[in-house]
N, C-alpha and C. Protein backbone atom coordinates (compact mmCIF):
# COMPACT_ATOMS: atom_id res chain seq x y z
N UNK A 1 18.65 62.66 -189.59
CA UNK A 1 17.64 63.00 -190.56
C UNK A 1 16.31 62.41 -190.09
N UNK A 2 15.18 63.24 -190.28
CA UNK A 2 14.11 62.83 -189.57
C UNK A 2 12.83 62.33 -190.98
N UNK A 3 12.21 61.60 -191.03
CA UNK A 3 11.18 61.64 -191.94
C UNK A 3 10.61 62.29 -192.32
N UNK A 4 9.99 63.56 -191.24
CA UNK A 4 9.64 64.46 -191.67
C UNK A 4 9.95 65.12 -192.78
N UNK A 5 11.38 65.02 -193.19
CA UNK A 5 11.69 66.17 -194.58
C UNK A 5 12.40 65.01 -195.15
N UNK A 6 12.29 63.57 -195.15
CA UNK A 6 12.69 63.02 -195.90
C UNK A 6 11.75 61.75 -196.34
N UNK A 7 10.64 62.07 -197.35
CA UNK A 7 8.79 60.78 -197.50
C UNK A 7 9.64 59.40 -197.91
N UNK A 8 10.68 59.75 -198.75
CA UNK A 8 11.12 58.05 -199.31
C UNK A 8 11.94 57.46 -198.17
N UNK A 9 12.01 57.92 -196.93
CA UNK A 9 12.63 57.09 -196.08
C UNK A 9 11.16 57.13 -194.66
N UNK A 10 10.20 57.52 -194.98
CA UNK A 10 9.20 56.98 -194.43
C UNK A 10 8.52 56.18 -194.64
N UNK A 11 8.48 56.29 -195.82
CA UNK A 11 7.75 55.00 -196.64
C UNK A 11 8.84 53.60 -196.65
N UNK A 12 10.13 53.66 -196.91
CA UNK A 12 10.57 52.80 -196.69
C UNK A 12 10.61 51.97 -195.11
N UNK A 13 10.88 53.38 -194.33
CA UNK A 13 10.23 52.53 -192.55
C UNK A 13 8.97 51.82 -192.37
N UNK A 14 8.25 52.74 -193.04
CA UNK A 14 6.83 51.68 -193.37
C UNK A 14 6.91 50.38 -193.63
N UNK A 15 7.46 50.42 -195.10
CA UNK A 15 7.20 49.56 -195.55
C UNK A 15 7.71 48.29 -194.37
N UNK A 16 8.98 48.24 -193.96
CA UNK A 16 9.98 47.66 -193.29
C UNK A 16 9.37 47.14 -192.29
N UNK A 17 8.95 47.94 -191.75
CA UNK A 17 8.36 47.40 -190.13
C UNK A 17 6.96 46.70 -190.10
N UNK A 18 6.40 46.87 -191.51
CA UNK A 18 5.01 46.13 -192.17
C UNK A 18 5.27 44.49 -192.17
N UNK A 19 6.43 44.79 -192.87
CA UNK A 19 6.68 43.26 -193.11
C UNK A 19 7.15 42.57 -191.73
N UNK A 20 7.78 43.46 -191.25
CA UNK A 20 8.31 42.55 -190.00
C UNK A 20 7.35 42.02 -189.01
N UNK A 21 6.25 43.11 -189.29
CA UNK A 21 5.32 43.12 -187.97
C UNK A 21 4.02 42.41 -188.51
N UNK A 22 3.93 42.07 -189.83
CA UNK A 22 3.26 40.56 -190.34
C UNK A 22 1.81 41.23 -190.07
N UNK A 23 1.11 39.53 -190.13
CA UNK A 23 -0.16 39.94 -189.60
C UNK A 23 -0.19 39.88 -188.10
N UNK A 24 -0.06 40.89 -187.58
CA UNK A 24 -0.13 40.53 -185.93
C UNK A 24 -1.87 40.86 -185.62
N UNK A 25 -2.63 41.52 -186.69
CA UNK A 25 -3.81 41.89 -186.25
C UNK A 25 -3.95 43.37 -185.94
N UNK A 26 -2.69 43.93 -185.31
CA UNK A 26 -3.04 45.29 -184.96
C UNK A 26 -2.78 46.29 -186.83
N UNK A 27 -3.88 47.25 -186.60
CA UNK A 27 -3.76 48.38 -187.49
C UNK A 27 -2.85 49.64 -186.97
N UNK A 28 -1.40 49.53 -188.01
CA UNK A 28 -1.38 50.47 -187.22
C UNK A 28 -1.28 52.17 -187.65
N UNK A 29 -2.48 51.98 -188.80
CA UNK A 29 -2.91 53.35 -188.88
C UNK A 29 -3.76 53.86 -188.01
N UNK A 30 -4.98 54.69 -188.77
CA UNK A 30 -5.79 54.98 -187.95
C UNK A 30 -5.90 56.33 -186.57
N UNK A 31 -6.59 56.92 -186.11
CA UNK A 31 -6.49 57.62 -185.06
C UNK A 31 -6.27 57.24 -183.75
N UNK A 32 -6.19 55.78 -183.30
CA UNK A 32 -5.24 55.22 -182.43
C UNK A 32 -4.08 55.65 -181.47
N UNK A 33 -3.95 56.08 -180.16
CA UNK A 33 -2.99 56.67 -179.64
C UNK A 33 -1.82 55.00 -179.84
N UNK A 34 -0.24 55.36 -180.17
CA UNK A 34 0.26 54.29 -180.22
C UNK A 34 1.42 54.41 -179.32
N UNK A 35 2.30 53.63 -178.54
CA UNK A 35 3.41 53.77 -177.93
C UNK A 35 4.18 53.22 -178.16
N UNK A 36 5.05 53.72 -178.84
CA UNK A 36 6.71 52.67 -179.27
C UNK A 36 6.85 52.65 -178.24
N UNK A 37 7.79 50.75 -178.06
CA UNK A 37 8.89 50.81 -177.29
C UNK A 37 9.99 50.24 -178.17
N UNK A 38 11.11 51.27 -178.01
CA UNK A 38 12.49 50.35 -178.67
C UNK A 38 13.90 50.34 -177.96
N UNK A 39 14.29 49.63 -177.98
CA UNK A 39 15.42 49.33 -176.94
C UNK A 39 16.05 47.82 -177.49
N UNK A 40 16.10 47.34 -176.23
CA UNK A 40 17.07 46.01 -176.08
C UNK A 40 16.03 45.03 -176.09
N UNK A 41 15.83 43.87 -176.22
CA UNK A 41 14.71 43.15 -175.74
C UNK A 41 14.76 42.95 -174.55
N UNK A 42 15.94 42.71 -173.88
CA UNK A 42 15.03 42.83 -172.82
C UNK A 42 14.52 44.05 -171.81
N UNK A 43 14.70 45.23 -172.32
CA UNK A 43 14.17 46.27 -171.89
C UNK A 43 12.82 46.49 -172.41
N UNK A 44 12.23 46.18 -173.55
CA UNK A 44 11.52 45.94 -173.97
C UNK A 44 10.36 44.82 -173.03
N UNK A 45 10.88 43.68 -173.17
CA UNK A 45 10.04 42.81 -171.98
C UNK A 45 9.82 43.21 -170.73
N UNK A 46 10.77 44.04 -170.18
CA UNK A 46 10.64 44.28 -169.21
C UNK A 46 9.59 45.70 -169.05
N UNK A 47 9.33 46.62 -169.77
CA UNK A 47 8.51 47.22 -170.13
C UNK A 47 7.00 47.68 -170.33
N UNK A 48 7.03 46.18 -171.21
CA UNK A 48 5.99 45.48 -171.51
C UNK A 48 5.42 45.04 -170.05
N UNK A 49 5.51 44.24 -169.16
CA UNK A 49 5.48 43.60 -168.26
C UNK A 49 4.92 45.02 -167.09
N UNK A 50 5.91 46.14 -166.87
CA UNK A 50 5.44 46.95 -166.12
C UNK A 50 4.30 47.52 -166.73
N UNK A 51 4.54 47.87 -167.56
CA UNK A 51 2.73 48.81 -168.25
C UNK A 51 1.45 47.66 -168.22
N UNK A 52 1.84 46.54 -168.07
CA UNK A 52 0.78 46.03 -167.69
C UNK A 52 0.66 45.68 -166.16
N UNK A 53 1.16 45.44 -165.75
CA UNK A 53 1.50 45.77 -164.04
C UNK A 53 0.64 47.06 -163.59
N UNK A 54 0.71 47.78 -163.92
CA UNK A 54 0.51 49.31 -163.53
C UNK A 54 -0.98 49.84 -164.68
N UNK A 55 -0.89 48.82 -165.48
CA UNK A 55 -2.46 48.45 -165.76
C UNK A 55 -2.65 49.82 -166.65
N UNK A 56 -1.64 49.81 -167.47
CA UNK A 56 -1.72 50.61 -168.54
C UNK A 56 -2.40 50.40 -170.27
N UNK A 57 -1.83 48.71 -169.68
CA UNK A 57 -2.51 48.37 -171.02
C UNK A 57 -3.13 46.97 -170.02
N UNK A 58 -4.53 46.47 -170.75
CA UNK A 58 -5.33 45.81 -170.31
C UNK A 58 -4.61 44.30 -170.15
N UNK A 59 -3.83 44.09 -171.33
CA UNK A 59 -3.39 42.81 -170.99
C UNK A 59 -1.92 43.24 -172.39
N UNK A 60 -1.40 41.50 -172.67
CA UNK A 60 -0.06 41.74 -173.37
C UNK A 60 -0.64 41.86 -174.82
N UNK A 61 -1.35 41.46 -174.92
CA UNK A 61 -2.19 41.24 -176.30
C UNK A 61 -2.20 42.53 -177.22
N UNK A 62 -2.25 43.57 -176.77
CA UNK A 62 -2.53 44.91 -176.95
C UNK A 62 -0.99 45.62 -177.82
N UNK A 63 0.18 44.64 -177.61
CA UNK A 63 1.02 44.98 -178.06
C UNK A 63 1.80 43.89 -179.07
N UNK A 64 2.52 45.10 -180.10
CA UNK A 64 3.01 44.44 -181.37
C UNK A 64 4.22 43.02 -180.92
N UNK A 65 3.92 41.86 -181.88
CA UNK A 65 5.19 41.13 -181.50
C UNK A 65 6.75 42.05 -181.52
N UNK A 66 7.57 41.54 -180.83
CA UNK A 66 8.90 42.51 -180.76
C UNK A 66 9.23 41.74 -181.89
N UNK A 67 10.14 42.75 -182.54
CA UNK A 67 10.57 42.19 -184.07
C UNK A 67 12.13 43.41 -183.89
N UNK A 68 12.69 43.22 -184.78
CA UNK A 68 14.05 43.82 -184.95
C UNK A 68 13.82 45.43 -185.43
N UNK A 69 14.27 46.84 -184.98
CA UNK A 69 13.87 47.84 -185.24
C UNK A 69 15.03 48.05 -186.71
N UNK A 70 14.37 48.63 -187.69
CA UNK A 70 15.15 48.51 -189.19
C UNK A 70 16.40 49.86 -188.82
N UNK A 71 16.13 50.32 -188.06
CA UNK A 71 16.86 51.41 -188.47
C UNK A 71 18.08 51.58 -187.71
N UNK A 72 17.78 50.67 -186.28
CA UNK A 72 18.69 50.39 -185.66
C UNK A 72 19.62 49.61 -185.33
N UNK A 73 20.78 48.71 -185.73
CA UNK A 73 21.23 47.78 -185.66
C UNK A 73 20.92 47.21 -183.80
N UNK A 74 20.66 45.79 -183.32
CA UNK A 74 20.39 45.55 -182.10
C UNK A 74 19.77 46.02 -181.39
N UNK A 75 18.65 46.65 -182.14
CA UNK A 75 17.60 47.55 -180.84
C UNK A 75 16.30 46.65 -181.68
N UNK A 76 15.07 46.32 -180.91
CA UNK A 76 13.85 46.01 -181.19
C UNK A 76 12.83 46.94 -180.80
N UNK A 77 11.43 46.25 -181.28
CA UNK A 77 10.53 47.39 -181.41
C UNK A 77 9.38 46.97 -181.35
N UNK A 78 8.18 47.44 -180.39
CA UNK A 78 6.99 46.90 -179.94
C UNK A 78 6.40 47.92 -179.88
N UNK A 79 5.21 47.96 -180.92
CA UNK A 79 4.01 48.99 -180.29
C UNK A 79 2.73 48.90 -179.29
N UNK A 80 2.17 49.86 -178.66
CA UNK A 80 1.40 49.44 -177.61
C UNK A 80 0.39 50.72 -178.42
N UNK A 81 -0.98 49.65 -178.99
CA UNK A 81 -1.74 50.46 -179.59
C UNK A 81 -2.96 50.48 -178.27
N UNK A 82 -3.66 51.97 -177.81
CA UNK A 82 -4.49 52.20 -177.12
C UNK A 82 -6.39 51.89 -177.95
């Protein structure tokens, strides 16, 4: 089931990943291009690490603390806001 045809389980992802993802500073509304990453952590770090390598994103700063993805049991979740 996708959010798209289901708003009370978007809003609940919202809400979910709001709290998890605190004040990190990033907005993540807005017209903003954004890039999930979700996986394992350490696929995730490791990720993280190449896109900045390859100088995709300016530095690590640019991306959300990894926090636990709600929907997935053992997968985490980092956004990379442009």
């Amino acid at each position: 089931m996708t959010t798209e045809f289901n708003p009370r389980l978007a809003k609940q992802f919202s809400e979910q990943l709001g709290n998890q993802l605190g004040n990190s500073g990033i907005n993540l509304g807005g017209d903003k291009l954004r890039i999930w990453l979700i996986g394992t952590q350490e696929q995730i770090e490791f990720a993280i690490h190449e896109l900045v390598v390859k100088q995709v994103a300016s530095d690590r700063g640019k991306f959300t603390p990894i926090v636990p993805f709600p929907l997935l049991a053992g997968k985490y979740i980092s956004i990379l806001v442009r």
